[in-house]
Structure formats: structure tokens, C-alpha cells
Protein backbone atom coordinates (compact mmCIF):
# COMPACT_ATOMS: atom_id res chain seq x y z
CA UNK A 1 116.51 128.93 89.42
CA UNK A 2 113.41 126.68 88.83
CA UNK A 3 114.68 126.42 85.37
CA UNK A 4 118.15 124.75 86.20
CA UNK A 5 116.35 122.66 88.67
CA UNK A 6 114.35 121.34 85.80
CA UNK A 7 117.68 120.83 83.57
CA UNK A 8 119.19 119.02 86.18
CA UNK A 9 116.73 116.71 86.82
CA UNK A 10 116.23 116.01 82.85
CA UNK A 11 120.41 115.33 82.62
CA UNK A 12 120.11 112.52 85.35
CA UNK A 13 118.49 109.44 84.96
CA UNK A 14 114.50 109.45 85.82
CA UNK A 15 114.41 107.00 88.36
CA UNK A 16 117.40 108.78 90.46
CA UNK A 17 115.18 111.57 89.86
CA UNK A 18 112.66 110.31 91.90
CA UNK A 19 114.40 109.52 95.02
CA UNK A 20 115.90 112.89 94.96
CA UNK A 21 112.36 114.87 94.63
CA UNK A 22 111.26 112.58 96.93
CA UNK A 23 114.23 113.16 99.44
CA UNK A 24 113.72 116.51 99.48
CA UNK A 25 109.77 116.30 100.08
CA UNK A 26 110.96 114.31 102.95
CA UNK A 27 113.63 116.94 103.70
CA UNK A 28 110.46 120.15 103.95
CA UNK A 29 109.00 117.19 106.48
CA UNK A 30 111.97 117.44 108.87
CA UNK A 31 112.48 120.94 108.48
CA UNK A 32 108.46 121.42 109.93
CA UNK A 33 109.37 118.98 112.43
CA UNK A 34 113.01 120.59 113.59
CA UNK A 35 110.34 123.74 114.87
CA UNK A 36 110.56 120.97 118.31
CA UNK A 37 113.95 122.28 118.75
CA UNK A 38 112.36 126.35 119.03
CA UNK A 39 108.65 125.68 120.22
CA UNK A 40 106.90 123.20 122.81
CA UNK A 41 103.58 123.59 121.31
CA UNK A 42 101.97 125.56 118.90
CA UNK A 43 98.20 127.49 119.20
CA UNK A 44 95.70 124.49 117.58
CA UNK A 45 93.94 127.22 115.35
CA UNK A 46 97.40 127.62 113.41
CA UNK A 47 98.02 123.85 113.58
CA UNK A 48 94.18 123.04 111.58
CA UNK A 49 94.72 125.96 109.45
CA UNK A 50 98.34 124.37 108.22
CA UNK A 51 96.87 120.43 108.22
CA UNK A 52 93.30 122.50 105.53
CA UNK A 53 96.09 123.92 103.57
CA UNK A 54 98.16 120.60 103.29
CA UNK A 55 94.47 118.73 102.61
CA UNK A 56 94.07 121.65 99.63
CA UNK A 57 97.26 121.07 97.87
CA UNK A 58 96.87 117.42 97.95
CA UNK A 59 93.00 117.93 96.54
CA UNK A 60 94.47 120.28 93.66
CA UNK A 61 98.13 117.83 92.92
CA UNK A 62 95.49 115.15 92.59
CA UNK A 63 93.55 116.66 89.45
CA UNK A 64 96.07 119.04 87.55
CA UNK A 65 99.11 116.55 88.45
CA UNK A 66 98.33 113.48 88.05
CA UNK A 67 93.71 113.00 87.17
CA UNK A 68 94.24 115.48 84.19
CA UNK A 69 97.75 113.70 82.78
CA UNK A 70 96.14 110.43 83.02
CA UNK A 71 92.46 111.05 81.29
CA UNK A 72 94.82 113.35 78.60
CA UNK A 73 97.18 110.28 77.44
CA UNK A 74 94.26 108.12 77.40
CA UNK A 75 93.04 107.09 73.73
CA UNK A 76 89.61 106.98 72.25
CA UNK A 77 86.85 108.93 73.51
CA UNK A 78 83.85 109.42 75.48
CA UNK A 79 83.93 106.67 78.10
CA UNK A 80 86.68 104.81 76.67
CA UNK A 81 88.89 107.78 77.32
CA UNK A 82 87.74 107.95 81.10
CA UNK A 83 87.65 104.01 81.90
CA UNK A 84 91.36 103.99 83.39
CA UNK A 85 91.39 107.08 84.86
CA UNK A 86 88.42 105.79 86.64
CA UNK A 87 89.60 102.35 87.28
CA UNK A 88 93.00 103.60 88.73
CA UNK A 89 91.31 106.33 91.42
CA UNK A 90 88.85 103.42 92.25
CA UNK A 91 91.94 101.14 93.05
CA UNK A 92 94.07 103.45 94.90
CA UNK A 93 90.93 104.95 97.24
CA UNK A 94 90.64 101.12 97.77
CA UNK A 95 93.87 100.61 98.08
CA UNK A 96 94.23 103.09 101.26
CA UNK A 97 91.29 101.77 102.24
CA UNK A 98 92.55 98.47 103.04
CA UNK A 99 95.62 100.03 104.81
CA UNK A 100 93.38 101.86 106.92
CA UNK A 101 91.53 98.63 107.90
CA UNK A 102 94.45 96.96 108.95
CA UNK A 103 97.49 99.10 110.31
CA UNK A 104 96.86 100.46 113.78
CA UNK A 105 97.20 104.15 113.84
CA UNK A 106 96.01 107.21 115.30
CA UNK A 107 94.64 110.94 114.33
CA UNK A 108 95.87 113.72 116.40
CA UNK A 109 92.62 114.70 117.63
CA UNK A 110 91.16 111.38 117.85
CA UNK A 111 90.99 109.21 121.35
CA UNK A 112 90.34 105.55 119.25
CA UNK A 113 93.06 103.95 117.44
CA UNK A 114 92.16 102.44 113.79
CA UNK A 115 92.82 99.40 111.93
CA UNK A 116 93.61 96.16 113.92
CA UNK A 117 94.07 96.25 117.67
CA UNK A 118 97.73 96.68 118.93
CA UNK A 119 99.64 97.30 121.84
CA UNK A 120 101.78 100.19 119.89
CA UNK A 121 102.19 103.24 122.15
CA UNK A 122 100.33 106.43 121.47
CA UNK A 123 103.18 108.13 119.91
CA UNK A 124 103.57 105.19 117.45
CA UNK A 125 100.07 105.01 116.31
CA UNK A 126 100.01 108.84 115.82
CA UNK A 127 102.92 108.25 113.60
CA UNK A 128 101.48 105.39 111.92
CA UNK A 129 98.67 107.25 110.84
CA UNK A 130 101.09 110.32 109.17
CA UNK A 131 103.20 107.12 107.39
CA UNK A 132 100.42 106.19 105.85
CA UNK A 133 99.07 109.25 104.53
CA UNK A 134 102.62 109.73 102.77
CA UNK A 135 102.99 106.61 101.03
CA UNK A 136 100.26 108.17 97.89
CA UNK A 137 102.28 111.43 97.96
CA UNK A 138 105.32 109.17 97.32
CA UNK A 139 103.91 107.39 94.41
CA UNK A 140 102.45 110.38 92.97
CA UNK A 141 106.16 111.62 92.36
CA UNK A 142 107.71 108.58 91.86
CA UNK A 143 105.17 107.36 88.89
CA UNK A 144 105.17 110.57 87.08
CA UNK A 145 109.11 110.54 86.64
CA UNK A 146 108.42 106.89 85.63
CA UNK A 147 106.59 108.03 83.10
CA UNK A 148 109.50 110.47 82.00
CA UNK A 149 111.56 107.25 82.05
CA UNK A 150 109.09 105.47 80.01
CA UNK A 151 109.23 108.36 77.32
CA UNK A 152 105.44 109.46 77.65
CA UNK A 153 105.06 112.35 75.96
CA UNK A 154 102.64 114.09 78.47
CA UNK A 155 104.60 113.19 81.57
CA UNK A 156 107.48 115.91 81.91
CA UNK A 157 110.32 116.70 84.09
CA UNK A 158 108.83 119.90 84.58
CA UNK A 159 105.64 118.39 86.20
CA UNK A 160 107.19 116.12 87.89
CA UNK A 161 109.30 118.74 89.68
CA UNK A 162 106.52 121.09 90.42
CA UNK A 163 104.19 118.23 92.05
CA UNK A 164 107.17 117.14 94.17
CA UNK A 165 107.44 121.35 94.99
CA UNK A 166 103.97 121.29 95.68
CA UNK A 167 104.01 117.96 97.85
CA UNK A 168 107.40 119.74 99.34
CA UNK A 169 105.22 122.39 100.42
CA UNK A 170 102.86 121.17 102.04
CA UNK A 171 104.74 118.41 104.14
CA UNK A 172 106.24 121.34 105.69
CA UNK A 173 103.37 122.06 107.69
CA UNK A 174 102.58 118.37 108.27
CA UNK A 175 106.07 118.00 109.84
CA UNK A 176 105.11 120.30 112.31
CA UNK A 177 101.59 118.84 112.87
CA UNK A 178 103.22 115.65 113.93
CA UNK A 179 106.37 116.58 116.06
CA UNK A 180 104.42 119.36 118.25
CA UNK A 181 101.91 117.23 119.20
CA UNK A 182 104.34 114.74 120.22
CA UNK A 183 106.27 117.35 122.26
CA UNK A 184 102.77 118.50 123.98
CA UNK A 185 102.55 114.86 125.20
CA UNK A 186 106.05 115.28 126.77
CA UNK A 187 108.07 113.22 124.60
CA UNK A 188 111.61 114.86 124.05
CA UNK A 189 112.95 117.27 121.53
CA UNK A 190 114.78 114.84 120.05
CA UNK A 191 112.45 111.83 119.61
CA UNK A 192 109.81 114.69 118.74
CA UNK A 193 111.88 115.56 115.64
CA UNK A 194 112.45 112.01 114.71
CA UNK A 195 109.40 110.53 114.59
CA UNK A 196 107.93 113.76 113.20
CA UNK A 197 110.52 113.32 110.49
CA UNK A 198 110.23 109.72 110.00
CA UNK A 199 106.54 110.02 109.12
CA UNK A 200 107.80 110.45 105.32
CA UNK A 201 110.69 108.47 105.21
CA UNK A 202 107.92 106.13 103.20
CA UNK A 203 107.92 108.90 100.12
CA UNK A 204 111.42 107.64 98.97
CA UNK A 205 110.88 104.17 99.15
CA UNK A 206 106.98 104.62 97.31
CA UNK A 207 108.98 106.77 94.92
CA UNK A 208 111.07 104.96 93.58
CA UNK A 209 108.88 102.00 93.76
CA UNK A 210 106.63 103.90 91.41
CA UNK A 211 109.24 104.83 89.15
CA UNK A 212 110.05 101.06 88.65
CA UNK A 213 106.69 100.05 88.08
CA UNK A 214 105.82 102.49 85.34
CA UNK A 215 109.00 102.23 83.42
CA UNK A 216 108.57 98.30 83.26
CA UNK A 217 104.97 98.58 82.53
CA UNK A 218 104.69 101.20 80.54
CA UNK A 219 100.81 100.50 79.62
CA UNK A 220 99.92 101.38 83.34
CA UNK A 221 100.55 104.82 83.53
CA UNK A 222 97.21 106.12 83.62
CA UNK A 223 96.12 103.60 86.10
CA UNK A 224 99.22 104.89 88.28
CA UNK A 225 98.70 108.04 88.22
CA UNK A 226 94.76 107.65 88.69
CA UNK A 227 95.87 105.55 91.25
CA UNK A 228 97.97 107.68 93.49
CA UNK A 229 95.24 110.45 93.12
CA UNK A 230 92.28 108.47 94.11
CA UNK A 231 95.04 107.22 97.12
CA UNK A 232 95.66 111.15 98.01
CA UNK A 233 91.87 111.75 98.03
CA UNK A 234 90.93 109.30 100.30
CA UNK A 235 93.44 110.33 102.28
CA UNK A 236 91.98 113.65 102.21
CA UNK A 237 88.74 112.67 103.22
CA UNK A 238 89.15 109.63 105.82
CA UNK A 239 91.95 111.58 107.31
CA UNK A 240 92.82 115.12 106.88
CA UNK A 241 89.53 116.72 106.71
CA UNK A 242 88.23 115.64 109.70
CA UNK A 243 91.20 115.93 112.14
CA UNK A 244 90.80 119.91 111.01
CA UNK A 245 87.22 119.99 112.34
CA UNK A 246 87.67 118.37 115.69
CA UNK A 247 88.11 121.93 117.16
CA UNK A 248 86.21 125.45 116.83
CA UNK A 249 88.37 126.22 114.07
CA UNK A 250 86.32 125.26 111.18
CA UNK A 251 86.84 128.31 108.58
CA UNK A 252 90.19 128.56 110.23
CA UNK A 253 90.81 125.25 108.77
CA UNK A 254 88.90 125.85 105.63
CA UNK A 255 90.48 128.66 104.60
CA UNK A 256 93.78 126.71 104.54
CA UNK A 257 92.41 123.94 102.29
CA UNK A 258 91.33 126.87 100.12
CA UNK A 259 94.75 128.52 99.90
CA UNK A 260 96.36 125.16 99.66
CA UNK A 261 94.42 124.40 96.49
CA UNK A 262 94.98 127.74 94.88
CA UNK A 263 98.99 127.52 95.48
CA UNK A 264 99.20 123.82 93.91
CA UNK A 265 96.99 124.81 91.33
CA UNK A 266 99.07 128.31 90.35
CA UNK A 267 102.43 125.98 90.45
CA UNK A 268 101.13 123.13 88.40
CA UNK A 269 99.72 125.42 85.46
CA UNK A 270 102.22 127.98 86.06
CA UNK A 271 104.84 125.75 86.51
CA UNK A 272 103.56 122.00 85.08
């Protein structure tokens, strides 16, 4: 099965490649989000254990997918070998950032918006905050294929599939992280679903956008790909991390990070 997946993807061209991984990562988002339609809420401890393991497979895609790749195709040695790996996870932590600073958005368990002030509603700014923690996971996809398109030898099909599997994953989860809330608050079924599911309608559009860039500019792949790791990782950090330990549910939520990291990890070397 995972084999003719991989076939597939290597027949079509790469850059069609990466809107369809990155459709179906946003596919796993609206199938976590659809749970609106059977649930109303969902018990918190299950909710910070599912948002640690989503923060772990985002920690581990960050190294073996896309860190490792970059520092590996990378000439010279010592620190010459490092430089753009470095360079790139500076930039795309920055990058984020930046984002943060500006666009108004919310974290599920925080009362304070971030970034400018706005009159967005609640519901908007708790979206926000999900849209821009999927724009990195996006990229990530979208520049590895690139690479494929721009005929780097260490970016494959095959790890391009398995990071968009992994990213698949673990959106699942986050789908239902953002519609339940939503419902809790008393917003509809409906508009539950779509705004959970519209969180990651950026991952396309980032995608393929990442694609592009790399098979133009062929001499930035390691940047890119340093890039959208050091993007992920902030996002980890600013974001993910500490909506997990607003509540008592600490090792709860650790122990989902944990597991998170080991299944992206297993798929990437297994897989990659």
C-alpha cells in the first residue's frame, strides 16, 4: 500500500505532489474536526494529551525530516557544513516570530489575545492562532517535494510522503482540539467543523508555495528546509507546549509529546 502511494506520487509531477500531500494533511484536519457532528465536548485530559502528541511529532518531523536532510546535502565540513542549516532554523523561528507579533490570535486555554489589538471575535482569534501554526507544517511538505522537483539527490518521494503521513497524523488530533472547543463555547455543529477545518486550509497554499520556491532556487534548499523546522519549533514552544500545561494534566500531556516523537521518528527512518 505505502509502496504504490510512493509510485504514484513519483509518476506525477512534484509540485502537484505537494498540493495533494498537503490536501490530504488538511483532509486528517477535517476528519478530527467532523468528531463536532458525534461529541459536544471532549474530557480536557484527552484533549492536552492529543495537542503533547501533535507537539512530539512536529519536534521529531523537524530533525529526521527536514534538520538532518538539510545539514546532510550541505558541503564542506565542520562549521561550514552547519552554517545554513543554522541560518535557515534562525530565519524561520524568526520568521513565526514576527507573525506572532502581529496577527491577533488566541490559545485555547489562554484569556489574552496576541499580536496586534483587534476587534476579531473569540472564535476567530482561536482560529487564527491554529492558521498560523499550520503554515510551517505546509512548507515543510511543500519544500521537500521541491526538492524532488529540483532533482536533489537526498530529498525523496519517499520522505516526502512519510513527513506529510506524519504531519497527517498529527493534524488529526489538532482538528479536534480546535472544533470542540468551539462547540463548548456554543457555536454550532456546523460552523464548529468549519472553522476547525479551515485552520489548515493554509498547508496547501504554503505547500505549494514551497514547492515553487525550491525548484526555482534550487541553492536554497537547506535554508528551506532549516527554515520550516526552526518555524515548527517555535511553534512548538511559543504555542503548543504551553497550552498543554494550562491544566493538571502535565504528564498527561507529556506523555503524548513523547509518543508523538517516537511515531514520527519510527515512520521517518522506517519509512523516510
Amino acid at each position: 500500500m505505502y509502496q504504490s502511494i510512493v509510485d504514484y506520487f513519483t509518476s506525477i509531477d512534484p509540485i502537484l505532489a505537494a498540493l495533494y500531500a498537503s490536501l490530504f494533511t488538511w483532509f486528517l484536519t477535517a476528519l478530527g474536526a467532523s468528531f463536532v457532528f458525534m461529541f459536544k465536548t471532549m474530557n480536557r485530559t484527552v484533549l492536552d494529551g492529543m495537542l503533547g502528541f501533535t507537539g512530539g511529532v512536529m519536534v521529531a518531523a523537524s530533525f529526521w525530516s527536514l534538520l538532518a536532510p538539510a545539514i546532510e546535502m550541505t558541503g564542506g565540513e565542520g562549521f561550514e557544513k552547519v552554517i545554513p542549516a543554522a541560518f535557515g532554523f534562525f530565519l524561520g523561528a524568526l520568521f513565526i516570530f514576527g507573525i506572532d507579533k502581529v496577527l491577533p490570535h488566541l490559545h485555547i486555554n489562554f484569556k489574552v489575545s496576541e499580536g496586534v489589538k483587534s476587534p476579531w471575535q473569540r472564535t476567530t482569534l482561536l482560529v487564527s492562532a491554529i492558521t498560523l501554526h499550520n503554515i510551517p507544517e505546509g512548507l515543510a511538505v511543500g519544500v521537500l517535494f521541491g526538492g524532488v522537483a529540483a532533482g536533489i539527490p537526498e530529498a525523496s518521494i519517499a520522505g516526502a510522503v512519510t513527513l506529510a503521513i506524519g504531519i497527517g497524523i498529527q493534524n488529526f488530533p489538532e482538528g479536534i482540539a480546535v472544533a470542540m472547543p468551539l462547540r463548548r463555547m456554543g457555536m454550532s455543529r456546523w460552523k464548529s467543523f468549519m472553522y476547525g477545518q479551515s485552520s489548515a486550509l493554509v498547508e496547501p497554499v504554503a505547500a505549494v508555495l514551497g514547492a515553487f520556491a525550491v525548484t526555482f532556487f534550487t541553492p536554497i534548499l537547506p535554508y528551506a528546509l532549516a527554515f520550516a523546522a526552526g518555524a515548527m519549533i517555535f511553534v512548538v514552544v511559543e504555542e503548543v507546549i504551553p497550552e498543554t500545561q494550562q491544566d493538571k494534566n502535565t504528564d498527561i500531556a507529556t506523555l503524548g509529546f513523547v509518543g508523538g516523537f517516537i511515531v514520527m521518528m519510527v515512520l521517518d527512518v522506517a519509512l523516510g
